[in-house]
Protein backbone atom coordinates (compact mmCIF):
# COMPACT_ATOMS: atom_id res chain seq x y z
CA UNK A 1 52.14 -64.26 2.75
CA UNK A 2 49.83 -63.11 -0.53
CA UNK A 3 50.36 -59.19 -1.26
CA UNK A 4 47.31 -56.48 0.20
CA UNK A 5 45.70 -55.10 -2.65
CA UNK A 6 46.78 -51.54 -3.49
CA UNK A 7 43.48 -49.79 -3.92
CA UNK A 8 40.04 -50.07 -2.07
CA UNK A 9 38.09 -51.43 -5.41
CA UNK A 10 40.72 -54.10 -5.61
CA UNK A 11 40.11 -55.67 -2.16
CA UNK A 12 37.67 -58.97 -1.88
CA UNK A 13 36.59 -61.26 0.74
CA UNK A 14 39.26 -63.33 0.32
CA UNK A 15 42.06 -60.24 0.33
CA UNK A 16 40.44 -57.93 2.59
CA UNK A 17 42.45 -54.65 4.05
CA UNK A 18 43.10 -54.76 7.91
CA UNK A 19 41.68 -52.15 9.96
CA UNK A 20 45.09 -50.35 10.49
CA UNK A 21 45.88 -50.17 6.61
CA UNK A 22 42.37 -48.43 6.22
CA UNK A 23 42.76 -46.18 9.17
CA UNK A 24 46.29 -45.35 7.75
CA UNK A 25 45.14 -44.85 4.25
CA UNK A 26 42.09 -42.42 5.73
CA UNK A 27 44.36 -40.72 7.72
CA UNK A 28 46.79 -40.13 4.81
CA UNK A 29 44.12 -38.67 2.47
CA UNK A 30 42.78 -36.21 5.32
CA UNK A 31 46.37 -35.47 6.26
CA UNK A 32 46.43 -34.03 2.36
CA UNK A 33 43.67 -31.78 3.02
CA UNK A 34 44.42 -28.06 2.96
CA UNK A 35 43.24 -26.06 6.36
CA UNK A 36 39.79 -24.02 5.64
CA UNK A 37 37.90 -21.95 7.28
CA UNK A 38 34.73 -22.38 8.29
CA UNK A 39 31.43 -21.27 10.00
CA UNK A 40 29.52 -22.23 12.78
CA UNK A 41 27.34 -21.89 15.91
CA UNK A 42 28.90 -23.56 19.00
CA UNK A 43 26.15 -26.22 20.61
CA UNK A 44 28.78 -27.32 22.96
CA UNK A 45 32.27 -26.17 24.42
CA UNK A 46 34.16 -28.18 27.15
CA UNK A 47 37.35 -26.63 28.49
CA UNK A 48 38.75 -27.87 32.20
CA UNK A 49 40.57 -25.79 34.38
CA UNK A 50 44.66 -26.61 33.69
CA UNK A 51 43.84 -28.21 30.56
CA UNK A 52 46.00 -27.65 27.53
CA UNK A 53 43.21 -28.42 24.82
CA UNK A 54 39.85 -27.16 24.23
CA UNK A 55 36.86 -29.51 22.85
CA UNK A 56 34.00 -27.65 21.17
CA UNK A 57 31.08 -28.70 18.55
CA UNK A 58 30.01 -26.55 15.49
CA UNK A 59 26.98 -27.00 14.09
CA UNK A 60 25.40 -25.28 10.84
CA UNK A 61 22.90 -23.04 11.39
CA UNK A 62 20.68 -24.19 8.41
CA UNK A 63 21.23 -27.63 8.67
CA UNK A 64 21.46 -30.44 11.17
CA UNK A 65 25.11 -31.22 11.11
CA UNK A 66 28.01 -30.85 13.19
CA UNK A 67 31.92 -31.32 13.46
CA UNK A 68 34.05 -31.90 16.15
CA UNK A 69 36.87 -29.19 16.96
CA UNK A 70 40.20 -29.01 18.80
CA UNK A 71 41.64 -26.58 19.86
CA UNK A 72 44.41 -25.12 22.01
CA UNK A 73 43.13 -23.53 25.25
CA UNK A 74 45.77 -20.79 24.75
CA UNK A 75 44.01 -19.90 21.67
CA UNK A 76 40.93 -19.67 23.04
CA UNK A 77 41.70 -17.50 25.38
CA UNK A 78 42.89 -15.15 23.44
CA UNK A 79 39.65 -14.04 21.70
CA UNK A 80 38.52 -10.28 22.52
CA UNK A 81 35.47 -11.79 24.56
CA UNK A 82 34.51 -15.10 26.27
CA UNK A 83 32.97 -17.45 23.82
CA UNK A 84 29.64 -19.62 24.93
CA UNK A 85 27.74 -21.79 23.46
CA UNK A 86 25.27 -20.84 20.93
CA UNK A 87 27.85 -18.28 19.58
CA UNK A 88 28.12 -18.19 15.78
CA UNK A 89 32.04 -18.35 14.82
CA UNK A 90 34.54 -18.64 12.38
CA UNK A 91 37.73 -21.02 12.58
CA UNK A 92 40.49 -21.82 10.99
CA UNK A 93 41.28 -25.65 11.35
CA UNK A 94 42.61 -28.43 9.66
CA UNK A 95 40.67 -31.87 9.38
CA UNK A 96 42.66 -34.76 11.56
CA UNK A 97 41.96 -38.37 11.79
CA UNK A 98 43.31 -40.78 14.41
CA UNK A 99 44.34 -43.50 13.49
CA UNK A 100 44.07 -45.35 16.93
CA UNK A 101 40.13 -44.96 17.63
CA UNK A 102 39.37 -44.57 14.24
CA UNK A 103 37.56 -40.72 14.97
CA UNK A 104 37.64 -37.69 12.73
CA UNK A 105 37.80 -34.06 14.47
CA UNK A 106 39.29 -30.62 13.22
CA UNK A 107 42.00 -28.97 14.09
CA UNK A 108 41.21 -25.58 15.00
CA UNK A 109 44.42 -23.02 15.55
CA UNK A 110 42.06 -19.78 15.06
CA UNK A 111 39.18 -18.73 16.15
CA UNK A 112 37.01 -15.67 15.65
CA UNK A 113 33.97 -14.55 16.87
CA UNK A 114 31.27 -13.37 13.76
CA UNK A 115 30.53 -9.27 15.07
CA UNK A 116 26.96 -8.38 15.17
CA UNK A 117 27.44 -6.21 12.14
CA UNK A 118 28.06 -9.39 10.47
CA UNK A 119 25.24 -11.22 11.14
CA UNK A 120 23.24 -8.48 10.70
CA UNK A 121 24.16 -7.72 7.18
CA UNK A 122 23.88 -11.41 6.27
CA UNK A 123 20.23 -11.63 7.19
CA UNK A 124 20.12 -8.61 5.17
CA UNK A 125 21.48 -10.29 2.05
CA UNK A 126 19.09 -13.23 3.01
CA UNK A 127 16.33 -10.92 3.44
CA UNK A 128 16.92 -9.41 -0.34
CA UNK A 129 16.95 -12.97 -1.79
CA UNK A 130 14.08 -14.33 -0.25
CA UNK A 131 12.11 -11.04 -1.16
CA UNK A 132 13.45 -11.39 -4.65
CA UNK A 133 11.37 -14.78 -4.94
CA UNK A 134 8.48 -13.08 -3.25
CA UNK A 135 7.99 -14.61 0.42
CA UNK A 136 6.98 -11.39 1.91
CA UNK A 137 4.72 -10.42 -0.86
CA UNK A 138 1.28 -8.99 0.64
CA UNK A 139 -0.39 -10.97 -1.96
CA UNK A 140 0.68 -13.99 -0.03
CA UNK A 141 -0.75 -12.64 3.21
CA UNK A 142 -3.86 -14.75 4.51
CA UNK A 143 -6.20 -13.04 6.97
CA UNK A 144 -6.90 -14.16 10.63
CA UNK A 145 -10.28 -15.97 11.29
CA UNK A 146 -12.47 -14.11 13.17
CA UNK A 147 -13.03 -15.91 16.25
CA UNK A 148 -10.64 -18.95 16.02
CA UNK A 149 -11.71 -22.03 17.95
CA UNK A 150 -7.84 -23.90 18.37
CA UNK A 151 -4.84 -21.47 18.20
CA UNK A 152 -1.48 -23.54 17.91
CA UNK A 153 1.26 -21.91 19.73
CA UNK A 154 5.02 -22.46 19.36
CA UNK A 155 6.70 -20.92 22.58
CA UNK A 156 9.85 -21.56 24.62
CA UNK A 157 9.38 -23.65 27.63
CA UNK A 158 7.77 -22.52 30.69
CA UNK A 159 8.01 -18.79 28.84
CA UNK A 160 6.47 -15.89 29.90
CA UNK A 161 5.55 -15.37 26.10
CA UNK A 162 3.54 -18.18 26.60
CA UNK A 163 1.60 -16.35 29.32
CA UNK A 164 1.01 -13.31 28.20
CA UNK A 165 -0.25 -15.18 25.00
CA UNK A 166 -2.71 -17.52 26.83
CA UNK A 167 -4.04 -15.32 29.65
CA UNK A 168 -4.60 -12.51 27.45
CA UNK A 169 -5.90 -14.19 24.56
CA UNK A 170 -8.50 -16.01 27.48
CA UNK A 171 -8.72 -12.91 29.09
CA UNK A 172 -10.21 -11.56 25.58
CA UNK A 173 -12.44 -14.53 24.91
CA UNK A 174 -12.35 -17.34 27.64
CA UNK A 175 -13.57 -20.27 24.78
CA UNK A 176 -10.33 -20.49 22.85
CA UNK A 177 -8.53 -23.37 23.21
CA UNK A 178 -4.53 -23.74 22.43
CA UNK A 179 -2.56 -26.42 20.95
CA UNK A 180 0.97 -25.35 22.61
CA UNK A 181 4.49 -26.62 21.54
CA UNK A 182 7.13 -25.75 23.58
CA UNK A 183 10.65 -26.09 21.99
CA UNK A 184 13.61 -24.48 22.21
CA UNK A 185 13.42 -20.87 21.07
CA UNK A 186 16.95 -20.08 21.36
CA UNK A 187 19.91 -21.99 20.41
CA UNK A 188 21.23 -24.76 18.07
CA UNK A 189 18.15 -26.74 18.01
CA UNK A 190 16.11 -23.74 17.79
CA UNK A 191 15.40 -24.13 14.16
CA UNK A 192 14.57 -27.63 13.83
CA UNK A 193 12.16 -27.74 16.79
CA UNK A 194 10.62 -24.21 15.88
CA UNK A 195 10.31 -26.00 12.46
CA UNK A 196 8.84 -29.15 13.11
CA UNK A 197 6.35 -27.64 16.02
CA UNK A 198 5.04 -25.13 13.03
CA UNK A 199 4.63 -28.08 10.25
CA UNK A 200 3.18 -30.26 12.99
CA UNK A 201 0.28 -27.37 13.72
CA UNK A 202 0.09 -26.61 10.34
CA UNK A 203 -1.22 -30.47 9.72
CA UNK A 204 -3.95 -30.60 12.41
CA UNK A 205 -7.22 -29.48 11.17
CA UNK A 206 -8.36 -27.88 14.09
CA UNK A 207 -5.68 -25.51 14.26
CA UNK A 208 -7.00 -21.99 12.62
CA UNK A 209 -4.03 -19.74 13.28
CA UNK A 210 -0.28 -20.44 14.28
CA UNK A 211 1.38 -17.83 17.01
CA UNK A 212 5.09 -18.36 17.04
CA UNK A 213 5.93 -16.39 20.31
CA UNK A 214 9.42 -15.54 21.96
CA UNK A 215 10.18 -12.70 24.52
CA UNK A 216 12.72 -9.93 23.70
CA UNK A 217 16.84 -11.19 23.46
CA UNK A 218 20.10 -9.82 21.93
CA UNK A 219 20.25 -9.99 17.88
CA UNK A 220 22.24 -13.50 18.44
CA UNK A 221 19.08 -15.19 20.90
CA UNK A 222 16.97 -14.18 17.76
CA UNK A 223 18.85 -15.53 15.05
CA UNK A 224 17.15 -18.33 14.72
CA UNK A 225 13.92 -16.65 13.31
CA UNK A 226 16.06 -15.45 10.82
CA UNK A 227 17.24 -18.65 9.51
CA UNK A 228 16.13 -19.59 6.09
CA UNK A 229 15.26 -23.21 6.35
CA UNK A 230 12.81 -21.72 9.42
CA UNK A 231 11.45 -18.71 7.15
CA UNK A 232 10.68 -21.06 4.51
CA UNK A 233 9.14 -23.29 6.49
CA UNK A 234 6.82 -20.66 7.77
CA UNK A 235 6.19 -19.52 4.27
CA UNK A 236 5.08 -23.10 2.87
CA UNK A 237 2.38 -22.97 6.14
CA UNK A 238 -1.54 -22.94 4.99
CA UNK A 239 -2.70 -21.94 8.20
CA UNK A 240 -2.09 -18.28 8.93
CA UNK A 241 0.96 -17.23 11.03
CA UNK A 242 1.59 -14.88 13.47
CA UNK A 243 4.51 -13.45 14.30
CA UNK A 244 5.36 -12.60 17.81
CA UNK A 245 9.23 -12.42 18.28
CA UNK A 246 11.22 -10.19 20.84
CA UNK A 247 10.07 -6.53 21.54
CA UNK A 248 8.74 -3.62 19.33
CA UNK A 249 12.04 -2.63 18.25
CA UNK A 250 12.93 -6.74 16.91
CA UNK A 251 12.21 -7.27 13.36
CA UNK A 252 13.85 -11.29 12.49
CA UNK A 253 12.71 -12.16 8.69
CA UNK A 254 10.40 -14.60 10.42
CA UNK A 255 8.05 -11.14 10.91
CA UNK A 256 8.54 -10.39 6.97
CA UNK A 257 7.16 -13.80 5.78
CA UNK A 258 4.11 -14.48 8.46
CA UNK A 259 1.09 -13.18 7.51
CA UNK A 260 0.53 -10.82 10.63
CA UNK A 261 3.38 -9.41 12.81
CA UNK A 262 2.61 -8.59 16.39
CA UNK A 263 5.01 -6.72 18.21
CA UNK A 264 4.86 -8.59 21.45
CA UNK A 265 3.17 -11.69 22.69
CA UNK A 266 0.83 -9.50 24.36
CA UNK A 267 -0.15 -7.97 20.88
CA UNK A 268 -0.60 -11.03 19.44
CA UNK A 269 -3.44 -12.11 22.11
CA UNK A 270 -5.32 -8.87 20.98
CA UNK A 271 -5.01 -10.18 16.88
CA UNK A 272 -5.79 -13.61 16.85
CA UNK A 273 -8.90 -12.84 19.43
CA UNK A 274 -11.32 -10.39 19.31
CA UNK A 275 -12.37 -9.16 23.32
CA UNK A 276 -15.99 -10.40 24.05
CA UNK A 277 -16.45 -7.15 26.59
CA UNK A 278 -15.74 -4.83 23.57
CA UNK A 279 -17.76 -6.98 21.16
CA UNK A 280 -20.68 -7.37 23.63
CA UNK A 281 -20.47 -3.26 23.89
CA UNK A 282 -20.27 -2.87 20.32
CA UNK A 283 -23.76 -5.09 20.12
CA UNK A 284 -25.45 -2.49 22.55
CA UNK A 285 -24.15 0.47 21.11
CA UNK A 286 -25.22 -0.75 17.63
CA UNK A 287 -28.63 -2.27 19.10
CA UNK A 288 -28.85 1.66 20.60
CA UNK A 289 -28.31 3.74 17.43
CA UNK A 290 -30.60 1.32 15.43
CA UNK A 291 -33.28 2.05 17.98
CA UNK A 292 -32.15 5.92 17.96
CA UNK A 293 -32.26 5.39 14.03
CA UNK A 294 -35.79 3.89 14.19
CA UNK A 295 -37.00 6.26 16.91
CA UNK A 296 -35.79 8.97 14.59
CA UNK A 297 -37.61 7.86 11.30
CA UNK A 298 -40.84 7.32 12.93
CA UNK A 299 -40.41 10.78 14.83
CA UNK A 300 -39.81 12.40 10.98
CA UNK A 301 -42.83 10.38 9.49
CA UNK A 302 -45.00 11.81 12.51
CA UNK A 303 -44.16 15.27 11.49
CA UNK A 304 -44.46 14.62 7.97
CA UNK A 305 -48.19 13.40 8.62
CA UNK A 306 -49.18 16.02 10.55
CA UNK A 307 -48.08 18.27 8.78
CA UNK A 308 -50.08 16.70 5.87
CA UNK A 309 -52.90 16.61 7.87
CA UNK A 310 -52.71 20.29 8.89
CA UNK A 311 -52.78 21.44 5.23
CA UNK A 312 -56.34 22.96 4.05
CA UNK A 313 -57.28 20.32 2.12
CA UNK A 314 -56.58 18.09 4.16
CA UNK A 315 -58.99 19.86 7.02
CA UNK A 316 -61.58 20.52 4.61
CA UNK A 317 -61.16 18.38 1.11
CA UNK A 318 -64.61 20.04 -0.32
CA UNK A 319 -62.58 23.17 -0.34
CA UNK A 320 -60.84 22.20 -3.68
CA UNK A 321 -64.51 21.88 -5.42
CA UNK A 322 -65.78 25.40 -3.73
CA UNK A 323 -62.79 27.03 -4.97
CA UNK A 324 -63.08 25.66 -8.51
CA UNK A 325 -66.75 26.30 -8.24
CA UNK A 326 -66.44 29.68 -8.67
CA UNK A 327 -63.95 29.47 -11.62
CA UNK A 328 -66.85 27.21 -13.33
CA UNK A 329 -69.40 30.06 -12.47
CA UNK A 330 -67.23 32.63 -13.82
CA UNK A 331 -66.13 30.24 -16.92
CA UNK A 332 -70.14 29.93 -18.05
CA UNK A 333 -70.69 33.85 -17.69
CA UNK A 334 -67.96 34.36 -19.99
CA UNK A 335 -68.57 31.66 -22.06
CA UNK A 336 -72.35 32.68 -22.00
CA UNK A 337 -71.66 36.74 -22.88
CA UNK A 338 -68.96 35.32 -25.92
CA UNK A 339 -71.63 32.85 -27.07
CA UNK A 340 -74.66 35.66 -26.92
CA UNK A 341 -71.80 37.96 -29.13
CA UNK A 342 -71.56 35.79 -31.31
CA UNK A 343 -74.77 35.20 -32.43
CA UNK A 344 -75.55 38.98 -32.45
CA UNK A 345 -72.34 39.15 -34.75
CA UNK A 346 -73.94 35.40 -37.02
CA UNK A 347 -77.25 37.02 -36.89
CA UNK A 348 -75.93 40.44 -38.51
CA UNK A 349 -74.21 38.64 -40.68
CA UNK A 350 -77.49 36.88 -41.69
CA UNK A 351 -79.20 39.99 -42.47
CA UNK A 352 -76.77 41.33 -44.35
CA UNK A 353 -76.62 38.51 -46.79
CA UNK A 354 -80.28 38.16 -46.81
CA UNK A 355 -80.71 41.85 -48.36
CA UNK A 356 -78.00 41.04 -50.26
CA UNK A 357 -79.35 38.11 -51.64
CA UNK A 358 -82.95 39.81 -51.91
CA UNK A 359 -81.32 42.80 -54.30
CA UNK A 360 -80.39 39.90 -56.46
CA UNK A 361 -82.91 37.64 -56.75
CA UNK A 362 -84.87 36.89 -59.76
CA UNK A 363 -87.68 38.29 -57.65
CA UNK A 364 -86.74 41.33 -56.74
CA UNK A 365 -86.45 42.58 -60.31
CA UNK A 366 -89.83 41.02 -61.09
CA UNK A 367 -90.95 43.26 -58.67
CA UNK A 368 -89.70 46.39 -60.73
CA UNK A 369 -91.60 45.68 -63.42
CA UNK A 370 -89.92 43.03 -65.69
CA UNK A 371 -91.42 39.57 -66.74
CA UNK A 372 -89.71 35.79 -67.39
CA UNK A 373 -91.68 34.39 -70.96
CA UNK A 374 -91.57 30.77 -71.14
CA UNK A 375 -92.36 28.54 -74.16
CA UNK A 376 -94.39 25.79 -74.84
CA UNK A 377 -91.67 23.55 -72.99
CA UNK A 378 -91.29 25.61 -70.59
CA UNK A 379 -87.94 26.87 -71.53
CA UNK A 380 -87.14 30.87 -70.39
CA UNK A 381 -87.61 32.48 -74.17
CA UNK A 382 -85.06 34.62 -74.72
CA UNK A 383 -85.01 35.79 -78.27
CA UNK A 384 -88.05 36.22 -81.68
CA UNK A 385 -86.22 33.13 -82.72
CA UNK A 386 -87.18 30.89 -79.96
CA UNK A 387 -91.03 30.95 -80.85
CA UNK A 388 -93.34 30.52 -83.98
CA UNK A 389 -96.59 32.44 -84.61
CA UNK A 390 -99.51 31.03 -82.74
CA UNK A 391 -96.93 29.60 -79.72
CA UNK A 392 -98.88 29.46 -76.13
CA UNK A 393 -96.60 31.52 -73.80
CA UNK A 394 -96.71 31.52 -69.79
CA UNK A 395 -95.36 34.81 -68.62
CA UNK A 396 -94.43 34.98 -64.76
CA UNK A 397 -94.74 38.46 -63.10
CA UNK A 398 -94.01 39.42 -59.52
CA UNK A 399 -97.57 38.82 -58.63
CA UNK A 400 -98.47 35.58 -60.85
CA UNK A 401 -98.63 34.39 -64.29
CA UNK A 402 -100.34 35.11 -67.41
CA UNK A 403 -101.12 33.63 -70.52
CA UNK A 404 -100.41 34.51 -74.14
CA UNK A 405 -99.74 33.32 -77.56
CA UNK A 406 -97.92 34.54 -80.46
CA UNK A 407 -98.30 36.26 -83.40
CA UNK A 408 -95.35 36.46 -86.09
CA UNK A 409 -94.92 40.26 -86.52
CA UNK A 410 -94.98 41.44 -90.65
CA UNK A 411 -92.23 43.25 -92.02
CA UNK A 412 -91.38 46.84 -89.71
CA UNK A 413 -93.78 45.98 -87.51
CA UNK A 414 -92.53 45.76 -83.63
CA UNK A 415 -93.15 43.72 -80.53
């Protein structure tokens, strides 16, 4: 009989380990494992009545896996309260492998319920984190369309959040249509169906705003809108979210990261549609205070004209030339009495410079006697010098002229 090989990489077709040497060499690793605790929601617990062991299912609450526990009954009895499914826990177990059906399972000998204190400040170490890389920045915030044709809705099954979405969003405006998903809202597959029915909305075209909607529930029914891999999913969404989760007093991160938070599924019928009765009011009332408005301006304008109209020049426009008639009338008489001084003043003025220039005219002193002697050229003579004996002279007196011609004068004679 040939020899088994010693190690898995050694084995070949032709020296192959049998089933029982692998289950025994599994076994024998996982029997060296150290026990560990670990974390976990409960998706399913099955204890009988009389039995002595316990059979439960943990399952991680970001992720879609799960481990098989066992566990004394005893010992899970002894917790402070009764544990259900969809609790989140801790336990302390060691991983086992049986050999004979070839199954792996842990080994629980502890188990502890995680306090609500707990899980609240975990979501708010989560809730620092994801702020840190900015998820519920309200630069990332997208606004809700107006008047939103399809509205996708994520609600639990046969919910009333469902209602009071639908009938009051249809209520509002009766047009909208909705694209409804109903998963399970509470629970270990809460996450991964909230998850998937938010990406699937968020690829149909026609849908122009998400509403993920859940009635009110303890802080454990609303942990899953607190789980990351479902916040993140939200956040990575191009159509806008709203947020409609538990009562006014509920705040999961989910509300952080959508881009509107209603308070209740009733308040999130009022955001995503406007109400047709108070839009169809808001028409009239505008249509009424633009008619008031108009009514108003043409009222003013009347006033204004009339009031134009009653002015005097308006009434009688000739007025304006009457009045300025007599300013023109009084205008010429002045300017007619400073004209008529003036020349009285010029004409003075004249007279005195024409005596003036009489007392000093060549004439006048003609006139008193005295003569102007010209000579031959008819140049004034004005000294003995200026003519020779036997000269003809033209003297000019005030009345005429005369005629004369010289004579040179002898020695002591004079003229």
């Amino acid at each position: 009989m040939s020899t088994l090989p010693e190690r898995a990489n050694q084995t070949t077709p032709e020296q192959p380990w049998p089933v029982r040497l692998l289950s025994a060499k599994i076994a024998d690793y996982i029997d060296k494992m150290s026990p560990v605790w670990i974390e976990g929601q409960i998706v399913q617990l099955n204890r009988r009545p009389g039995a002595s062991m316990a059979f439960l299912t943990l399952r991680d609450t970001d992720a879609d896996t799960s481990l098989p526990v066992a566990m004394n009954a005893r010992v899970l009895a002894l917790t402070p309260a009764p544990l259900t499914e969809g609790a989140h826990v801790v336990v302390h177990a060691k991983p086992v492998f049986w050999k004979g059906r070839g199954s792996f399972q842990m080994q629980a000998d502890d188990i502890r319920a995680v306090g609500v204190g707990d899980l609240l400040a975990r979501i708010e170490h989560l809730k620092k984190l994801l702020a840190a890389e900015g998820l519920f920045e309200l630069a990332r915030k997208r606004p809700l369309p107006f008047l939103p044709a399809v509205v996708g809705l994520v609600c639990g099954r046969e919910s009333k959040a469902e209602h009071d979405v639908v009938v009051n969003a249809r209520a509002r405006w009766p047009q909208v249509r909705f694209e409804i998903r109903e998963v399970a809202v509470q629970g270990a597959s809460a996450v991964s169906e909230v998850s998937a029915a938010v990406a699937e909305l968020d690829a149909d075209p026609r849908v122009e705003v998400i509403v993920v909607a859940r009635g009110g529930g303890a802080v454990e029914d609303l942990l899953p809108f607190s789980n990351e891999a479902l916040v993140r999913a939200v956040a990575a969404c191009r159509t806008p979210v709203v947020s409609a989760i538990g009562h006014e007093t509920d705040a999961p991160l989910l509300d952080l990261v959508a881009d509107v938070r209603a308070s209740t599924p009733t308040d999130a019928a009022k955001r995503i549609v406007p109400d047709v009765a108070e839009e169809r009011l808001r028409i009239t009332q505008g249509r009424r205070r633009m008619a008031a408005a108009v009514e108003a301006r043409l009222t003013r304008e009347e006033h204004g004209i009339a009031a134009l109209r009653s002015r005097p020049v308006l009434r009688d426009p000739a007025v304006l030339v009457s009045r300025r008639a007599d300013d023109v009338d009084r205008g010429l008489d002045r300017l007619r009495r400073a004209f008529s001084t003036t020349l009285l003043h010029a004409a003075s003025d004249v007279s005195t410079l024409r005596a003036q220039v009489r007392a000093l005219s060549p004439a006048s002193t003609l006139a008193r006697g005295y003569a102007v002697v010209h000579g031959p050229d008819g140049s004034v003579v004005r000294a003995p010098d200026d003519v020779t004996s036997g000269d003809a002279l033209r003297i000019r007196l005030a009345e005429g002229e005369i005629g004369a011609v010289t004579s040179v004068p002898t020695t002591g004679d004079s003229h």
